[in-house]
Protein backbone atom coordinates (compact mmCIF):
# COMPACT_ATOMS: atom_id res chain seq x y z
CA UNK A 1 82.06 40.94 40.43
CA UNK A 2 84.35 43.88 39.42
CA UNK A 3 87.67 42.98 37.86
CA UNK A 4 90.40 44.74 35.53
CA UNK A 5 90.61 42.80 32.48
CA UNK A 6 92.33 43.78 28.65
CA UNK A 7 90.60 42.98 25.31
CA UNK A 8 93.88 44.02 23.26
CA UNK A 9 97.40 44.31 23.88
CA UNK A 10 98.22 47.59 24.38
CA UNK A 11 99.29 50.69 26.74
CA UNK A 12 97.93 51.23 30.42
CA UNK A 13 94.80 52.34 28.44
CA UNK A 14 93.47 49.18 27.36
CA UNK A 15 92.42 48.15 31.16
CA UNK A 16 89.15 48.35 31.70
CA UNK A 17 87.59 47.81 35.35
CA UNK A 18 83.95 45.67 34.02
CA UNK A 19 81.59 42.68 35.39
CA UNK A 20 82.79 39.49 34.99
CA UNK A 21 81.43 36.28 36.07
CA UNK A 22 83.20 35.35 40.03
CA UNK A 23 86.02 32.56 39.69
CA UNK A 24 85.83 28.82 41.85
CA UNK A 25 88.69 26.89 43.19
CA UNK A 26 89.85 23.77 41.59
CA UNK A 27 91.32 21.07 43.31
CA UNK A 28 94.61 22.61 44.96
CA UNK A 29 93.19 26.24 45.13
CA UNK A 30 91.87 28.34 47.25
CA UNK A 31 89.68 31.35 46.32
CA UNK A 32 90.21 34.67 48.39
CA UNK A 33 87.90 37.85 49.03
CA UNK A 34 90.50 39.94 47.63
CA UNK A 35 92.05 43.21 49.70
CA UNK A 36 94.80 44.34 47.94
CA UNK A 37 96.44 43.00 44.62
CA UNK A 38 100.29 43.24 43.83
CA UNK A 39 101.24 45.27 41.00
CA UNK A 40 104.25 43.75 38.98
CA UNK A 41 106.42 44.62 35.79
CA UNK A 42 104.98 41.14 34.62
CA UNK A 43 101.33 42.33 34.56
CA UNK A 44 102.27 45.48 32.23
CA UNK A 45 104.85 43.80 29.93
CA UNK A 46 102.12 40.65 29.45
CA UNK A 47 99.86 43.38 29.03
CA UNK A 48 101.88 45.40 26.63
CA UNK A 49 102.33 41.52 24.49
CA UNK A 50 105.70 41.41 25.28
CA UNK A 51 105.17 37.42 26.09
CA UNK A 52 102.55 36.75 23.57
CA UNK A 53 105.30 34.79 21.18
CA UNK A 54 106.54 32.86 24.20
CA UNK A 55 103.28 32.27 25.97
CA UNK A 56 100.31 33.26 24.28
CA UNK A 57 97.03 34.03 26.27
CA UNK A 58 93.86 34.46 25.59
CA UNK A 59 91.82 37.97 24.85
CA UNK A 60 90.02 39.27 26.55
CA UNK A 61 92.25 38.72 29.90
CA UNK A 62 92.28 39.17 33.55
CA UNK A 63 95.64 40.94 35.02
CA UNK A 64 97.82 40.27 38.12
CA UNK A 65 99.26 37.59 40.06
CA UNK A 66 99.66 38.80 43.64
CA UNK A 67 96.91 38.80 46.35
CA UNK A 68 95.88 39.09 49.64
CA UNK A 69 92.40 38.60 51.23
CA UNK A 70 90.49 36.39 52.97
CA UNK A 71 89.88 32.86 51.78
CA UNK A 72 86.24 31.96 51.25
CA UNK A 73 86.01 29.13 49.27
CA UNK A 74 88.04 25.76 49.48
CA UNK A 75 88.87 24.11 46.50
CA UNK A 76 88.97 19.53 47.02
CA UNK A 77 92.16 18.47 48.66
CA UNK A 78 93.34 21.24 50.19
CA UNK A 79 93.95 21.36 53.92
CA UNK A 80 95.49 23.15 56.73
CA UNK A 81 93.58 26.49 55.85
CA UNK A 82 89.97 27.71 56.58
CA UNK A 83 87.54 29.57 55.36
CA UNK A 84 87.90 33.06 57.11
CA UNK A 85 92.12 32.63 57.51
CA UNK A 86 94.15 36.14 56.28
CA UNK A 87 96.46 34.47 53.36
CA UNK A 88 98.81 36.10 50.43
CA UNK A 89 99.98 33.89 47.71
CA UNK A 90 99.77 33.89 43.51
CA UNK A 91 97.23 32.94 41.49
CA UNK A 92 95.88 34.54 38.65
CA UNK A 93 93.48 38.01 37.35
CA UNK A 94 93.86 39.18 41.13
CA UNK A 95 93.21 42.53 39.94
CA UNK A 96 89.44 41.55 41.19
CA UNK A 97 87.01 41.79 43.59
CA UNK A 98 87.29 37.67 44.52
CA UNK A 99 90.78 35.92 42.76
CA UNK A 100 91.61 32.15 42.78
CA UNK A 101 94.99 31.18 44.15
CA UNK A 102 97.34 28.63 43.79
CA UNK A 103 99.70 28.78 46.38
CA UNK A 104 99.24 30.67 49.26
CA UNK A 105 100.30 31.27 53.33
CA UNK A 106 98.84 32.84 56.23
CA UNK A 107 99.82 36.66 56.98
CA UNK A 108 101.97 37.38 59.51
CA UNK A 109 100.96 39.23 62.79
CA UNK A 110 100.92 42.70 62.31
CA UNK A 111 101.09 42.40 58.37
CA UNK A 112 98.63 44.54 56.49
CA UNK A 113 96.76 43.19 53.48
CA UNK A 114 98.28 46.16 51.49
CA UNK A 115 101.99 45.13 52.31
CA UNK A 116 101.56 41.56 52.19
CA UNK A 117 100.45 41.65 48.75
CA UNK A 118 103.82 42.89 47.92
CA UNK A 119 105.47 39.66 48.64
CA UNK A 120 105.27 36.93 46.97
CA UNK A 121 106.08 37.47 43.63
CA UNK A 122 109.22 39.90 44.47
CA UNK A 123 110.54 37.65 47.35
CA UNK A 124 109.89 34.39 44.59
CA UNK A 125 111.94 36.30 41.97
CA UNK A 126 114.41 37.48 44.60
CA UNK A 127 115.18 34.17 45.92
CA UNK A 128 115.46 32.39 42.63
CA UNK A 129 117.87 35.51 40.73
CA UNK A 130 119.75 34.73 43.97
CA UNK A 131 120.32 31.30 43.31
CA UNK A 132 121.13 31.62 39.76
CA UNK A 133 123.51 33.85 39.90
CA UNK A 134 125.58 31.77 42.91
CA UNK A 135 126.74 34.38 44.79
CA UNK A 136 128.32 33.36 48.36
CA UNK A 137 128.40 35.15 51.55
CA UNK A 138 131.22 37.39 52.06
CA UNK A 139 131.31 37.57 48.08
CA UNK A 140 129.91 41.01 47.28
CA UNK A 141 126.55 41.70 44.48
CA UNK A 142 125.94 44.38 42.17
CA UNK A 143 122.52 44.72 42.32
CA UNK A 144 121.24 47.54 39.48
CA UNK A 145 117.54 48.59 40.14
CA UNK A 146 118.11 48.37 44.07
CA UNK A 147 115.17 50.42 45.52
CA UNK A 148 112.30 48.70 43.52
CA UNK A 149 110.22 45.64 44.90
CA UNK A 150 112.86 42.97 43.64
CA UNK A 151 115.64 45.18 44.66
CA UNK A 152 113.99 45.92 48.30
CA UNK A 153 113.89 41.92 48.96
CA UNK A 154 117.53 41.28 47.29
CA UNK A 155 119.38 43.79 49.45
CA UNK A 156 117.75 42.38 52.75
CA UNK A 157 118.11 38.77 51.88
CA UNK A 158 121.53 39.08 50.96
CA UNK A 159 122.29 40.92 54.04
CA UNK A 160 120.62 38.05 55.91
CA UNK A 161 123.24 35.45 54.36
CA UNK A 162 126.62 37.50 55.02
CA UNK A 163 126.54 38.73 51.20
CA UNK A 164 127.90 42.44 50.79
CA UNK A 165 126.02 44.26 48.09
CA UNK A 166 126.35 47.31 46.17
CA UNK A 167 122.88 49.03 44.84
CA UNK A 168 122.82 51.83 42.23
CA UNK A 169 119.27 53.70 42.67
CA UNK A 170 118.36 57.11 41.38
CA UNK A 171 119.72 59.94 43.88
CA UNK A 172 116.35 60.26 45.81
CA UNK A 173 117.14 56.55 46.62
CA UNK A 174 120.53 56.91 47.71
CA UNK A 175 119.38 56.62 51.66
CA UNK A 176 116.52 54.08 50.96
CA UNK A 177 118.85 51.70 49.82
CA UNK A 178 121.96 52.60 52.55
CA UNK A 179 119.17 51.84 54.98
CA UNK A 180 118.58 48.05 53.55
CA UNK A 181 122.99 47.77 53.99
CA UNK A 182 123.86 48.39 51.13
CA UNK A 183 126.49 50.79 49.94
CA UNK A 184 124.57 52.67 47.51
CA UNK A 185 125.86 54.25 43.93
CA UNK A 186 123.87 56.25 41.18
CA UNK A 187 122.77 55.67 37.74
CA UNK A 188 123.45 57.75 34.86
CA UNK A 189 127.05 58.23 32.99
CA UNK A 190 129.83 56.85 34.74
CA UNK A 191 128.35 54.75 37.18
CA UNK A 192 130.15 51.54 35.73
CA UNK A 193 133.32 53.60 37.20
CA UNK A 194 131.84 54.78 40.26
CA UNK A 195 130.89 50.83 41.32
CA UNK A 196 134.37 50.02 40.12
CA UNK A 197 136.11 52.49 42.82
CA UNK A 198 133.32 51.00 45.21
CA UNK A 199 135.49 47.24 45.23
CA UNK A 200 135.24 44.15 43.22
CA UNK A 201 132.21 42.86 42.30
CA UNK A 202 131.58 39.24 42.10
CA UNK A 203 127.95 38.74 40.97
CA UNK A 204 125.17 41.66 39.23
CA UNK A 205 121.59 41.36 39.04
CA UNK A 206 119.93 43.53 36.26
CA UNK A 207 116.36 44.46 37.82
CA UNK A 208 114.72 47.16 35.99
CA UNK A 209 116.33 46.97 32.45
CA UNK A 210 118.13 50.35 32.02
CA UNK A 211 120.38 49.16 29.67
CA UNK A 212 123.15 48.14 32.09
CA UNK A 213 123.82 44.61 31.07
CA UNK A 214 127.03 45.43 29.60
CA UNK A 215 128.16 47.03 32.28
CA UNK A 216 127.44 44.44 34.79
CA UNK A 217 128.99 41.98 32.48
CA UNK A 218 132.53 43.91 32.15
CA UNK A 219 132.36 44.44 36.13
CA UNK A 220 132.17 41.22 36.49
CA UNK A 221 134.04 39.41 33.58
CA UNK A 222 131.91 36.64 33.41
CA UNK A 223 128.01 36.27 31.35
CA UNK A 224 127.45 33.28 34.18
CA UNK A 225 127.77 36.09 37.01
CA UNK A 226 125.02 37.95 35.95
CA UNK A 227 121.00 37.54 35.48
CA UNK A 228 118.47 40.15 34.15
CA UNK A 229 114.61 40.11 35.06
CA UNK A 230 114.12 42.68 32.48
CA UNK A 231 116.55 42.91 29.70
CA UNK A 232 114.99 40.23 26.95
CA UNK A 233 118.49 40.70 24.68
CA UNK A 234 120.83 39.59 27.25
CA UNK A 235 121.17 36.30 25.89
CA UNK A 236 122.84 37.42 23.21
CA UNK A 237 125.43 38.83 25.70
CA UNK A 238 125.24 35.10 27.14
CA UNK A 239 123.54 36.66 30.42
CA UNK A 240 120.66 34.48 31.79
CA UNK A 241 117.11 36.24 32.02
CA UNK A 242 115.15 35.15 34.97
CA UNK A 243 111.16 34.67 33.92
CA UNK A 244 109.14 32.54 36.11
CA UNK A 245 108.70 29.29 37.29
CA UNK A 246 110.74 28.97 41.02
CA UNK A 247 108.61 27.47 43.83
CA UNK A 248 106.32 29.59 45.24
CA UNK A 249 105.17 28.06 48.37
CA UNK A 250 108.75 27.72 49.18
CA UNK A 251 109.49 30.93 48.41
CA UNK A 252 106.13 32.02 50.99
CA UNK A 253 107.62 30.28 53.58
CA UNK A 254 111.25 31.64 53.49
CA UNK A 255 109.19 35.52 53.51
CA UNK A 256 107.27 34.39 56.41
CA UNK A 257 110.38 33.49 58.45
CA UNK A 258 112.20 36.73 56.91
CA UNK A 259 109.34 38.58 58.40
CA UNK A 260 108.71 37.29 61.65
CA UNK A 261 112.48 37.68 62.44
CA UNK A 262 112.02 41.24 61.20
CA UNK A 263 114.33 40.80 58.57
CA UNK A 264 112.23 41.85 55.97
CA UNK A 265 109.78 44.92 55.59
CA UNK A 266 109.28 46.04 51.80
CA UNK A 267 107.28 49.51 52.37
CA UNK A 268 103.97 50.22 50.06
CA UNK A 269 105.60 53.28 47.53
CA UNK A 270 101.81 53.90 46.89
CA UNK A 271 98.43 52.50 46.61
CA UNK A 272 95.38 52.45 44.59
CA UNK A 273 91.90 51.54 43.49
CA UNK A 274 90.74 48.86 41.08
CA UNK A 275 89.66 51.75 38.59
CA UNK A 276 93.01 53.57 38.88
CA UNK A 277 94.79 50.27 37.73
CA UNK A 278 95.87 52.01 34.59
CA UNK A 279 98.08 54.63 36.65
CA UNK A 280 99.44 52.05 38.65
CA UNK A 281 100.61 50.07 35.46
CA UNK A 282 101.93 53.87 33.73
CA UNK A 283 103.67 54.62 37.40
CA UNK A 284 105.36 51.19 37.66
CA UNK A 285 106.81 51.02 34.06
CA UNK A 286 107.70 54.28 34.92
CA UNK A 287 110.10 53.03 37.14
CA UNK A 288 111.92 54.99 40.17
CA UNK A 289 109.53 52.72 43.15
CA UNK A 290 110.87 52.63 46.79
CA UNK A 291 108.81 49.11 47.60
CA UNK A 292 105.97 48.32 46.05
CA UNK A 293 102.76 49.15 44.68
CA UNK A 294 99.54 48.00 45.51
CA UNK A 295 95.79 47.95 44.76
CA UNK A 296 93.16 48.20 47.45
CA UNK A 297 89.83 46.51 46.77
């Protein structure tokens, strides 16, 4: 099978799209004919060896976590799900023709394979930042990096418990994130002052990294009231950062209720194809996504 795989850490231009033997489910997976793959800020900073002190993998190496596709093969003690169901869930080297998946749950009507392959990483990492952070409805968030994936899911999940939020987003993003209720703000110089005239702020999220910890932490006067998901010196601010590890099938179900009571739609930005995965990876460090991005197999 085709599948996108690294031999050395490196920029976007170490992927390379090659034949690979097909992956089987272990007891407590599923395998699924992939149809799109999620592209995340984890696949290009493990890619770029930004982890490898932490959690050191082995080269050559499959990317992505995010599918969704058609499950084909069954792996021993798994039930409620059949060969031929429409699922989205993590696993792991989903940039692939066929992935194996850990944790999984079936699309919701009218949900394309594209968008549902956004989910369930972002909505994971959205609900979990939320929790750590503590923030209470009718409290109001800062939430900096408000248009991206993460961002997309905060602002409507916060809306959905009673919590106010303010989002700074470049200026082409301004009525992206208004639209999710938010009141929206601007990056760039004085925008620690522009949030400031916006109200108090009780809680910050830090989602793309800009440099903007310090900010968040003097709007909100307290390291405990703030979490990053992409600033790996915060600590030494005493602000949390938020890798992995919250419960994904939990996390699945809460997005499947979010989207059947349409309280949840996070738009495709753009898509590609397995060989373009490179320009995905250089887009989405780039930064400045409305949604997601996905890859079509």
């Amino acid at each position: 099978m085709k599948a996108v795989r690294f031999a050395e850490y490196g920029g976007p231009e170490v992927l390379e799209l090659t034949d690979v033997a097909e992956p089987h489910p272990g007891p407590g997976q599923v395998r699924v004919a992939v149809r799109a793959a999620g592209v995340n800020p984890h696949d290009w900073r493990v890619r770029e060896g930004q982890f490898r002190r932490i959690k050191p993998i082995e080269l050559p190496a499959g990317v992505g976590q995010d599918a969704a596709g058609v499950v084909d093969e069954i792996g021993e003690g798994v039930e409620g799900v059949e060969v031929g169901d429409q699922v989205m869930g993590r696993g792991s080297s989903t940039y692939a023709e066929f992935a194996v998946l850990n944790s999984w749950a079936r699309l919701p009507d009218g949900l394309s394979f594209a968008e549902a392959a956004g989910y369930p990483s972002v909505v994971e990492t959205a609900l979990r930042v939320l929790r750590m952070v503590g923030v209470q409805p009718g409290q109001t968030l800062l939430v900096s990096g408000a248009a991206g994936g993460v961002g997309s899911a905060v602002l409507q999940i916060a809306r959905d418990r009673g919590i106010a939020v303010i989002g700074t987003a470049g200026a082409a993003n301004q009525e992206y994130v208004r639209g999710l209720g938010a009141v929206a703000t601007t990056y760039g110089e004085g925008w620690v002052e522009r949030v400031r005239q916006l109200g108090r702020v009780d809680a910050a999220l830090d989602l793309n990294g800009a440099g903007v910890v310090r900010g968040l932490l003097e709007l909100t006067g307290d390291p405990d009231k703030v979490v990053t998901i992409a600033d790996l010196e915060a600590s030494m601010l005493g602000i949390r950062f938020a890798g992995v590890g919250g419960s994904m099938p939990a996390a699945l179900a809460e997005a499947v209720d979010l989207i059947a009571r349409g309280k949840l739609h996070i738009p495709v930005a753009q898509s590609y194809s397995l060989a373009d995965a490179s320009a995905a990876h250089a887009d989405s460090r780039a930064g400045h996504t409305r949604g997601r991005r996905v890859l079509l197999v």
